[in-house]
PDB file of N, CA and C in Angstrom:
ATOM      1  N   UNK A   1       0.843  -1.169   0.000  1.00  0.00           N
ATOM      2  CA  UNK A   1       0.000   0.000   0.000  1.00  0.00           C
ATOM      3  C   UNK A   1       0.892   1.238   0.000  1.00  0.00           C
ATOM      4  N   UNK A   2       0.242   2.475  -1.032  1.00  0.00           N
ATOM      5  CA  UNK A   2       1.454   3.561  -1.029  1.00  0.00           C
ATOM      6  C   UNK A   2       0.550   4.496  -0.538  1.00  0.00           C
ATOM      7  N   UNK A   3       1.454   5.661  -0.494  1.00  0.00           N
ATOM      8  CA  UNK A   3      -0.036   7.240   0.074  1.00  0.00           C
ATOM      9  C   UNK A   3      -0.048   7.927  -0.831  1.00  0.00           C
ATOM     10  N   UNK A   4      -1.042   8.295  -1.631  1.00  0.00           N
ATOM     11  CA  UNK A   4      -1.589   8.874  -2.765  1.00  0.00           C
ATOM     12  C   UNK A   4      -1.334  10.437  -2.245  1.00  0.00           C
ATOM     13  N   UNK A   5      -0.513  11.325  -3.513  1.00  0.00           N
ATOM     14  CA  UNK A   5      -0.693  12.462  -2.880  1.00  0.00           C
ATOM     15  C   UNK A   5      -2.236  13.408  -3.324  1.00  0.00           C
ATOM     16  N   UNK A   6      -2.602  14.214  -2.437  1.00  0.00           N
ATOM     17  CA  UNK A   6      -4.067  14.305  -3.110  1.00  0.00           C
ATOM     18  C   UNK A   6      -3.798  15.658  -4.249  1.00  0.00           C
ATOM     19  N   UNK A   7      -2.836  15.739  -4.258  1.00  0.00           N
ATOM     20  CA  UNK A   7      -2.356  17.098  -5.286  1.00  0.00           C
ATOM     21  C   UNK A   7      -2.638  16.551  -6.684  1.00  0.00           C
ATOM     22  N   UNK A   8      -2.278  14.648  -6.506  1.00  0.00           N
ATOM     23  CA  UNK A   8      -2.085  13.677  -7.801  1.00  0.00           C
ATOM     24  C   UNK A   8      -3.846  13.111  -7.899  1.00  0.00           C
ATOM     25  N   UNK A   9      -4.469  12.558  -7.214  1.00  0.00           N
ATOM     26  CA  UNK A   9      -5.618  11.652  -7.491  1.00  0.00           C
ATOM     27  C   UNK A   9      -6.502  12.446  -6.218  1.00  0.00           C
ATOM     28  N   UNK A  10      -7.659  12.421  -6.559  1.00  0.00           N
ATOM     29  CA  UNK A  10      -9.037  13.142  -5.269  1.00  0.00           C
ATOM     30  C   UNK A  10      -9.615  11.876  -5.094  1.00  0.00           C
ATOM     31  N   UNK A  11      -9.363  11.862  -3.442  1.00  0.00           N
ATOM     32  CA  UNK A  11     -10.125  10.580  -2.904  1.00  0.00           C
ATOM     33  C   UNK A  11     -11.193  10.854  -3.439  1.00  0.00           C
ATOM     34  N   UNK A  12     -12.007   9.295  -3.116  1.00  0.00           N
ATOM     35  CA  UNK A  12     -13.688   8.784  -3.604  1.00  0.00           C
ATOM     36  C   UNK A  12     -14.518   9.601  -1.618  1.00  0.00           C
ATOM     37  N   UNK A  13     -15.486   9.784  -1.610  1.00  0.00           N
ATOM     38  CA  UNK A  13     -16.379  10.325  -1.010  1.00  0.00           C
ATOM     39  C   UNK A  13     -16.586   9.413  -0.132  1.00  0.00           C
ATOM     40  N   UNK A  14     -16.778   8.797   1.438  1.00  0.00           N
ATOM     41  CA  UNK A  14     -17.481   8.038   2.066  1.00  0.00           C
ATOM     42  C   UNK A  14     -16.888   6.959   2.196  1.00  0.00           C
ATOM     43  N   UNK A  15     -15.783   6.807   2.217  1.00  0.00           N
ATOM     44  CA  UNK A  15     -14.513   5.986   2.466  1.00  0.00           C
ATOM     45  C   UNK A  15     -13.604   6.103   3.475  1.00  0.00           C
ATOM     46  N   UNK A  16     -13.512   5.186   3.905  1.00  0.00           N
ATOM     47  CA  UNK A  16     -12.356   5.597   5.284  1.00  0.00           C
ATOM     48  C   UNK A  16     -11.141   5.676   4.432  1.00  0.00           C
ATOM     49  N   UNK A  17     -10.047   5.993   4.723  1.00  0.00           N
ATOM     50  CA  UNK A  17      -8.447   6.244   4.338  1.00  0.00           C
ATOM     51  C   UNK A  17      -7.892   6.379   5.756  1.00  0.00           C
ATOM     52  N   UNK A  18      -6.692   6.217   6.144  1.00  0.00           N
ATOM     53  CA  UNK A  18      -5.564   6.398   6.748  1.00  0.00           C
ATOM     54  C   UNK A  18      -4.912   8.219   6.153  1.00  0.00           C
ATOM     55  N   UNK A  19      -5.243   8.759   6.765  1.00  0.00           N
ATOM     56  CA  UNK A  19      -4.783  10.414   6.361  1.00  0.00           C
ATOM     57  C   UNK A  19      -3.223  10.373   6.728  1.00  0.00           C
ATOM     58  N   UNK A  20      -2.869  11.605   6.192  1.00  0.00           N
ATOM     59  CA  UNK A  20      -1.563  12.275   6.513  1.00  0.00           C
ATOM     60  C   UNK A  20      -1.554  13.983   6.481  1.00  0.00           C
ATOM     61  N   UNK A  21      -0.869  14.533   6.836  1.00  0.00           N
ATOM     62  CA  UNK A  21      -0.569  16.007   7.358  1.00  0.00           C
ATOM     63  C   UNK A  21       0.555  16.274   7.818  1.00  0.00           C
ATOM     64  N   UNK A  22       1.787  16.817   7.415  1.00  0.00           N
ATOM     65  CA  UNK A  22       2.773  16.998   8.425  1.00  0.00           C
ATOM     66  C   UNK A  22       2.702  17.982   9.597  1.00  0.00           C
ATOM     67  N   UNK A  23       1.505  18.554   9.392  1.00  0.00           N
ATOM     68  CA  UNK A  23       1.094  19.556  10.323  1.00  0.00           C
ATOM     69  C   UNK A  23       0.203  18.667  11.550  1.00  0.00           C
ATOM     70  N   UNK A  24      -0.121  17.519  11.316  1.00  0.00           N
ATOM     71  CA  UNK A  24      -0.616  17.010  12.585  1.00  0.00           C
ATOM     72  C   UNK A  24       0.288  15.738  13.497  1.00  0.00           C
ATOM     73  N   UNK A  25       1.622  16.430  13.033  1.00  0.00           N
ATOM     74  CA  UNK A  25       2.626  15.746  13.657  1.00  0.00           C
ATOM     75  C   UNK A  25       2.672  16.372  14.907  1.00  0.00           C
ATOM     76  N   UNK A  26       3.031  15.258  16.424  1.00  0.00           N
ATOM     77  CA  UNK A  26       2.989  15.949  17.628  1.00  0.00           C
ATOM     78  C   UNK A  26       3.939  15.338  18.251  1.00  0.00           C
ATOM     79  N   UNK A  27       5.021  15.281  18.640  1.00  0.00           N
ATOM     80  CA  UNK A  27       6.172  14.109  19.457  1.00  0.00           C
ATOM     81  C   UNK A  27       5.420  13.683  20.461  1.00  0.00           C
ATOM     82  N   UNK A  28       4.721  13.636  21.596  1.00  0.00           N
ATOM     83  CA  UNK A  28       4.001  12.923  22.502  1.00  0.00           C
ATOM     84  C   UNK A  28       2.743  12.244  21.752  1.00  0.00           C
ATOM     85  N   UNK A  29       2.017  12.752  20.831  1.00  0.00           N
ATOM     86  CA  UNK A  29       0.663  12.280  20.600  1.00  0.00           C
ATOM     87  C   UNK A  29       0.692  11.285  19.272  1.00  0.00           C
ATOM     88  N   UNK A  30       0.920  12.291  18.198  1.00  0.00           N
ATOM     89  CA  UNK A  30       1.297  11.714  16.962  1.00  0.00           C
ATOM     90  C   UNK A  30       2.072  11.900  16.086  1.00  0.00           C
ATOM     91  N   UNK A  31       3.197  11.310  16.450  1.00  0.00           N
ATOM     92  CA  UNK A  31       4.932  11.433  15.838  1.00  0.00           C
ATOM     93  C   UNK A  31       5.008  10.950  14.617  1.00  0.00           C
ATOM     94  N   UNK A  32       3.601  10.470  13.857  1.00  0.00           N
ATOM     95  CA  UNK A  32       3.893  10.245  12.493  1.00  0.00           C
ATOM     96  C   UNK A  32       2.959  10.719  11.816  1.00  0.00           C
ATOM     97  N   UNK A  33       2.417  11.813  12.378  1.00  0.00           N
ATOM     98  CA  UNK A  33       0.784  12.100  11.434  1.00  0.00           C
ATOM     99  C   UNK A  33       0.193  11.809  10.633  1.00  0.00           C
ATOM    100  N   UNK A  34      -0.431  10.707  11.543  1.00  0.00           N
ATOM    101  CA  UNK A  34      -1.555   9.709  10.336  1.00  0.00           C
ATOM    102  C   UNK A  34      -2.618   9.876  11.587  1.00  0.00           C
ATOM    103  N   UNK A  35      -3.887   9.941  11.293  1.00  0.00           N
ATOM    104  CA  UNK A  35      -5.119   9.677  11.357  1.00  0.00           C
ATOM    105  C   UNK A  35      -6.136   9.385  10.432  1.00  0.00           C
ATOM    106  N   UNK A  36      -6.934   8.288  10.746  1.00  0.00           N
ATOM    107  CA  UNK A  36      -7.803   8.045  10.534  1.00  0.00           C
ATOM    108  C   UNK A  36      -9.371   8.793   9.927  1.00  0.00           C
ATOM    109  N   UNK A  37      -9.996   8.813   8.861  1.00  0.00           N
ATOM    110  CA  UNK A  37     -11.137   9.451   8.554  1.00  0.00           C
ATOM    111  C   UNK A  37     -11.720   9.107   6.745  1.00  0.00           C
ATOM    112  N   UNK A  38     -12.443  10.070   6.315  1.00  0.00           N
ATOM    113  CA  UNK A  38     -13.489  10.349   5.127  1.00  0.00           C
ATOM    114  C   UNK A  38     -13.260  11.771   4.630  1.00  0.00           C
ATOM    115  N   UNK A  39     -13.575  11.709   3.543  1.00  0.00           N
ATOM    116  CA  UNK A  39     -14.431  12.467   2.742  1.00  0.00           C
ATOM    117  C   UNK A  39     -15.889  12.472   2.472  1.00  0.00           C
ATOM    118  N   UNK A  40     -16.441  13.923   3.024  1.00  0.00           N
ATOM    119  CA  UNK A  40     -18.045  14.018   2.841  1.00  0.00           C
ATOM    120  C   UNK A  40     -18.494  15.011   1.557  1.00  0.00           C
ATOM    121  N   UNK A  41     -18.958  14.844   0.704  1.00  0.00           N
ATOM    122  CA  UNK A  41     -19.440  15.831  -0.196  1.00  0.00           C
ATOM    123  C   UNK A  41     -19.608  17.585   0.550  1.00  0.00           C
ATOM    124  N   UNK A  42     -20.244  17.338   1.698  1.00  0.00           N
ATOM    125  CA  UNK A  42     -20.681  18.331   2.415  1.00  0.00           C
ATOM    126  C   UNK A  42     -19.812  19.031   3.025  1.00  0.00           C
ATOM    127  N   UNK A  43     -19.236  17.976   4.038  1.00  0.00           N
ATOM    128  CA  UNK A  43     -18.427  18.744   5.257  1.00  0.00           C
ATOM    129  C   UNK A  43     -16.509  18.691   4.682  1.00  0.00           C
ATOM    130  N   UNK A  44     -16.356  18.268   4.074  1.00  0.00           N
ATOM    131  CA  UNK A  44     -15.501  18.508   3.295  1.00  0.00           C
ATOM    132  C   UNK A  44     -14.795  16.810   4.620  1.00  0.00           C
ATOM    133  N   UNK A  45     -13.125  16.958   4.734  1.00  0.00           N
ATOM    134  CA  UNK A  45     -12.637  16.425   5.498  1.00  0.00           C
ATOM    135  C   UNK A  45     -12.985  16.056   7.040  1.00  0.00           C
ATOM    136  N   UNK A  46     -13.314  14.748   7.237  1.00  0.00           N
ATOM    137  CA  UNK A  46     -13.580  14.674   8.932  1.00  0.00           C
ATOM    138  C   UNK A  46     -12.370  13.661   9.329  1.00  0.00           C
ATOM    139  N   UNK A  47     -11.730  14.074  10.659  1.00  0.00           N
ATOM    140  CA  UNK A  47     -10.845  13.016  11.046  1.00  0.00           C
ATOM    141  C   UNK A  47     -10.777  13.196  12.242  1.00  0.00           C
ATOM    142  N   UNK A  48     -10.060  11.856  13.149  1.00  0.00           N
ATOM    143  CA  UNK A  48     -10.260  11.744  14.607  1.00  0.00           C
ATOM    144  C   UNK A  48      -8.830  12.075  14.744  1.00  0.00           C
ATOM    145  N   UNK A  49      -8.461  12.972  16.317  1.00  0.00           N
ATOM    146  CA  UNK A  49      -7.221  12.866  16.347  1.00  0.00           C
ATOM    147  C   UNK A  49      -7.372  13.086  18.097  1.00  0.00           C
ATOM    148  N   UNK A  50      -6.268  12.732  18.741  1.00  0.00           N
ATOM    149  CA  UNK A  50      -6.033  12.736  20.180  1.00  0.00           C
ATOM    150  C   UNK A  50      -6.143  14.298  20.698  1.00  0.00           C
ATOM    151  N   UNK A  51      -7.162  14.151  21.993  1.00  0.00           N
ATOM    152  CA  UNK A  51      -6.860  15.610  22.770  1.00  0.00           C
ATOM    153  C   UNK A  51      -6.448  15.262  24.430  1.00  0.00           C
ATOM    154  N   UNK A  52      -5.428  15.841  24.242  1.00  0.00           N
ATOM    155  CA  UNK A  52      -4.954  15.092  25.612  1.00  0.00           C
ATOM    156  C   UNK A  52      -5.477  16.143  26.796  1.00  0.00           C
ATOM    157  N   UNK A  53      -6.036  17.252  26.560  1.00  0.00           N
ATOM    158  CA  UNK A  53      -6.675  17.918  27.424  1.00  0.00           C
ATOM    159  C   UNK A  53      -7.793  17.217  28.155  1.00  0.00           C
ATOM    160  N   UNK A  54      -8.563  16.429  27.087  1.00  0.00           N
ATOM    161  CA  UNK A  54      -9.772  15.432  27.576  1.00  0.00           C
ATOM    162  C   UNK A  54      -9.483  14.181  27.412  1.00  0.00           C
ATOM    163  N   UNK A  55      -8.358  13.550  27.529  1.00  0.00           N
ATOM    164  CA  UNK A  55      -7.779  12.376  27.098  1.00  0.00           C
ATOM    165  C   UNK A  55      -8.843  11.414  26.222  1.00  0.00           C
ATOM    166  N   UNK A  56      -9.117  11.866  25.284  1.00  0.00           N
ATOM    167  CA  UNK A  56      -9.894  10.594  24.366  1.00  0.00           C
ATOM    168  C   UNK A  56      -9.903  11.705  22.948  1.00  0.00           C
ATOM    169  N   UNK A  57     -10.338  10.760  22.076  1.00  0.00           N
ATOM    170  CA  UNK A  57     -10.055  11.079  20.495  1.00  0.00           C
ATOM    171  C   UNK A  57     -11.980  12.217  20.263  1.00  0.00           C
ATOM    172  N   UNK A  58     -11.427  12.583  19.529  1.00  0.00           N
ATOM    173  CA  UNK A  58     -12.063  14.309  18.651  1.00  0.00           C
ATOM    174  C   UNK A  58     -11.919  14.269  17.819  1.00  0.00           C
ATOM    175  N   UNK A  59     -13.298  14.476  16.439  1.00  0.00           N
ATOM    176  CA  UNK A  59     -13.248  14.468  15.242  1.00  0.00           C
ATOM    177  C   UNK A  59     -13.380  15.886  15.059  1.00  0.00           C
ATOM    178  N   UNK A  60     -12.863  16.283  13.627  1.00  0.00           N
ATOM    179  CA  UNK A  60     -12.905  17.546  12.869  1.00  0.00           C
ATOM    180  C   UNK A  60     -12.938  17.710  11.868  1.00  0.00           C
ATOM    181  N   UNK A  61     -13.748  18.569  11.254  1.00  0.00           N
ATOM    182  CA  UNK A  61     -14.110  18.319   9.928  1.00  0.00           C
ATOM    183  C   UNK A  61     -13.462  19.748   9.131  1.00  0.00           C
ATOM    184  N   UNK A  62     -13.271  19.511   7.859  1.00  0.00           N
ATOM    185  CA  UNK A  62     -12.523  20.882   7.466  1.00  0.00           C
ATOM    186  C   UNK A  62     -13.372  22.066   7.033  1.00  0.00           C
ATOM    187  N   UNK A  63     -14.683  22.157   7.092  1.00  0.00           N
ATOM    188  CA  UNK A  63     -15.287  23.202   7.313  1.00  0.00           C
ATOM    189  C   UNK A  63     -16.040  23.691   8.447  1.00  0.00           C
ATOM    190  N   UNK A  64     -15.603  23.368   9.500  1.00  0.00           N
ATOM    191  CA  UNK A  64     -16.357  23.799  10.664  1.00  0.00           C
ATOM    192  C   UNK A  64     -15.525  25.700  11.108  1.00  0.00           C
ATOM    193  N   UNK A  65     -16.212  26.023  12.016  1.00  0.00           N
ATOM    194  CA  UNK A  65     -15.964  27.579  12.007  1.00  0.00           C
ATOM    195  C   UNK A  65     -14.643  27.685  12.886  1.00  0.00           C
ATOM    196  N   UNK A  66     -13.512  28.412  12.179  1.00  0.00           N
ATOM    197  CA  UNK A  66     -12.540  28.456  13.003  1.00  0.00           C
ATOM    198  C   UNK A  66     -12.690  29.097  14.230  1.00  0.00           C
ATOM    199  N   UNK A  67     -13.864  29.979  14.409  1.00  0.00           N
ATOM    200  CA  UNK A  67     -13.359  30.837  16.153  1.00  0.00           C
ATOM    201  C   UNK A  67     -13.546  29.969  17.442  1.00  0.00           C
ATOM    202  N   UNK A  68     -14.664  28.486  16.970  1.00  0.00           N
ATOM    203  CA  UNK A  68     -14.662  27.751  18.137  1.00  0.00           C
ATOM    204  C   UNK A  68     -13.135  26.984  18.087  1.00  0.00           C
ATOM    205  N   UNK A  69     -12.655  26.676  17.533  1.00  0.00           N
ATOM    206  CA  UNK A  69     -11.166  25.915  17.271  1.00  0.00           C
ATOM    207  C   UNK A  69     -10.054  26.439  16.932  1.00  0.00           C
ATOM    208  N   UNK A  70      -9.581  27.991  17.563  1.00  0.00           N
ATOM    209  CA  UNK A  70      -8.374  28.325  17.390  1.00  0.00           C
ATOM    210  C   UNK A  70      -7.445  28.046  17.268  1.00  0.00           C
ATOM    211  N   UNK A  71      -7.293  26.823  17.883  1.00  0.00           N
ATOM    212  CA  UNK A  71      -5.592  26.285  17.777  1.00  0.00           C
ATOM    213  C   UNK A  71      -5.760  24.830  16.847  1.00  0.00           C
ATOM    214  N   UNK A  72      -7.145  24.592  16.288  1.00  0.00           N
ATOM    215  CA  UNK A  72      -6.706  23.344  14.941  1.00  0.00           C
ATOM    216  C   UNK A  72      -8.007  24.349  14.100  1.00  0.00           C
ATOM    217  N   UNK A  73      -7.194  25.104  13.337  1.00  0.00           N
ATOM    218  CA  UNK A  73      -7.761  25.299  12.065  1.00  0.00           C
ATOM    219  C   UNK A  73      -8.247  24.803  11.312  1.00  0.00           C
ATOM    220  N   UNK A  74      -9.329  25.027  10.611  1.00  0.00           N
ATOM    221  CA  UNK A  74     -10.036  24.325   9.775  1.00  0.00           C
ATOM    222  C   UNK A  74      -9.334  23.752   8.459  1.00  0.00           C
ATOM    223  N   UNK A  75      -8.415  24.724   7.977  1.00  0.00           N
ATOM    224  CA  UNK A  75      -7.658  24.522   6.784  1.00  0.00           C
ATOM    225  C   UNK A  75      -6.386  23.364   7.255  1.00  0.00           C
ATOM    226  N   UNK A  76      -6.031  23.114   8.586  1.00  0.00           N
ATOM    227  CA  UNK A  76      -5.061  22.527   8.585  1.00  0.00           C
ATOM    228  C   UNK A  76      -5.563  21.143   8.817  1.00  0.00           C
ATOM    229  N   UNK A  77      -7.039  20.730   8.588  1.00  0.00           N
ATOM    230  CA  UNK A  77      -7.777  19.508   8.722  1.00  0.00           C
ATOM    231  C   UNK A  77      -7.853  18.934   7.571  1.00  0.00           C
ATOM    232  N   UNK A  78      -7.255  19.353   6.207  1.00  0.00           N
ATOM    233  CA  UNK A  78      -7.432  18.959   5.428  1.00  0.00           C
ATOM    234  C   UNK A  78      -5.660  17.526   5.140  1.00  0.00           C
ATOM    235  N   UNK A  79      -5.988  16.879   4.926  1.00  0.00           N
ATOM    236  CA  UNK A  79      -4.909  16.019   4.227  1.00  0.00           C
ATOM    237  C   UNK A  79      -3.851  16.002   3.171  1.00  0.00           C
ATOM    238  N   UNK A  80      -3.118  15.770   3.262  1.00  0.00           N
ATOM    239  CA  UNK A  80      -2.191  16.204   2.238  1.00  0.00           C
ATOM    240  C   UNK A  80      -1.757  14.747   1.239  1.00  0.00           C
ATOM    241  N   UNK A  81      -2.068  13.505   2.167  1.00  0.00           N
ATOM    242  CA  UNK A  81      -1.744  12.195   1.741  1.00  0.00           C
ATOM    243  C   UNK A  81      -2.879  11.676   2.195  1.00  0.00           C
ATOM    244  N   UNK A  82      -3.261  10.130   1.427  1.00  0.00           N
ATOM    245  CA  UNK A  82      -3.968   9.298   1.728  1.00  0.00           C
ATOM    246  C   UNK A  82      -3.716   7.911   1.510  1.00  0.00           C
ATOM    247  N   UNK A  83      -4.516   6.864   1.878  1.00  0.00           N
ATOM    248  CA  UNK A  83      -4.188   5.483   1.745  1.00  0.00           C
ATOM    249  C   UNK A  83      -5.567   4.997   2.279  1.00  0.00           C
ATOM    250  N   UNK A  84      -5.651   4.034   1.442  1.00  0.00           N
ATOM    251  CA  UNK A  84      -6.927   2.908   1.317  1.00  0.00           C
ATOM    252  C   UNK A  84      -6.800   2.130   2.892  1.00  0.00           C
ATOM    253  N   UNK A  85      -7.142   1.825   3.727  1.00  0.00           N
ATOM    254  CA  UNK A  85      -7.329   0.768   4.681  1.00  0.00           C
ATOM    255  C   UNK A  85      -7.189  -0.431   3.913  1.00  0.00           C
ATOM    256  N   UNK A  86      -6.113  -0.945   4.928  1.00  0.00           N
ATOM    257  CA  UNK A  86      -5.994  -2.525   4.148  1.00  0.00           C
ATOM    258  C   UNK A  86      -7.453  -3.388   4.569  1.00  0.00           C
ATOM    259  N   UNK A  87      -7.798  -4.513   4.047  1.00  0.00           N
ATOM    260  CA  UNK A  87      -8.925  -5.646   3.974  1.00  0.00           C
ATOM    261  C   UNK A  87      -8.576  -6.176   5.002  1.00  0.00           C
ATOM    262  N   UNK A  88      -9.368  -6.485   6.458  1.00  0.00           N
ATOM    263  CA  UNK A  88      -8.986  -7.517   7.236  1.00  0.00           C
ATOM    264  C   UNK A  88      -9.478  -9.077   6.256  1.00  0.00           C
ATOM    265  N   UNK A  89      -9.064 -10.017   6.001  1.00  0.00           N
ATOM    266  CA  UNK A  89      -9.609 -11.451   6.004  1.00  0.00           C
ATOM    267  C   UNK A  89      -8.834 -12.602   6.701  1.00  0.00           C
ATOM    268  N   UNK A  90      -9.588 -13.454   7.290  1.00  0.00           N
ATOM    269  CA  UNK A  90      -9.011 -14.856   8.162  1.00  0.00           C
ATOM    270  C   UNK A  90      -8.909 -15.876   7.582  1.00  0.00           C
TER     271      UNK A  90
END
C-alpha cells in the first residue's frame, strides 16, 4: 500500500483512508501524522485525532468555524496524503 498524494488523485467520497498532514505531527501524541477518517461531499474532510486535554479522540471536519477551534484550524484539517485501509480477512 502507497499514500496517494491528493495534489495527484481526489479521494472517492465516504470511504475511510488512513490520512496524513505533516502539520498534525505531535512528538508525545502523533509522531507520524496519520489519522484516521473520510471524505463528505458536504463537510468537506472529517478526522479523529487525540486531545490530551480530555484524554480521548475528537473528530474535525474541514469546514467547521474556526473561532470555536483556534488552535486546529479548519484549513489545517485537510490532508495532504492518503491510503486505502488494508482488507482484514481470516
Amino acid at each position: 500500500m502507497e499514500w496517494i498524494d491528493l495534489k495527484k488523485l481526489k479521494a472517492e467520497p465516504g470511504i475511510e483512508f488512513l490520512l496524513f498532514n505533516e502539520k498534525w505531527k505531535d512528538e508525545d501524541f502523533n509522531p507520524n501524522g496519520i489519522r484516521i477518517g473520510f471524505l463528505d461531499d458536504v463537510s468537506g474532510w472529517t478526522s479523529a485525532y487525540w486531545c490530551n486535554y480530555h484524554d480521548d479522540y475528537h473528530t474535525r471536519t474541514s469546514d467547521e468555524d474556526d473561532n470555536q477551534f483556534e488552535d486546529y484550524k479548519a484549513e489545517n484539517q485537510i490532508p495532504t496524503h492518503f491510503m486505502r485501509l488494508p482488507v482484514f480477512s481470516s
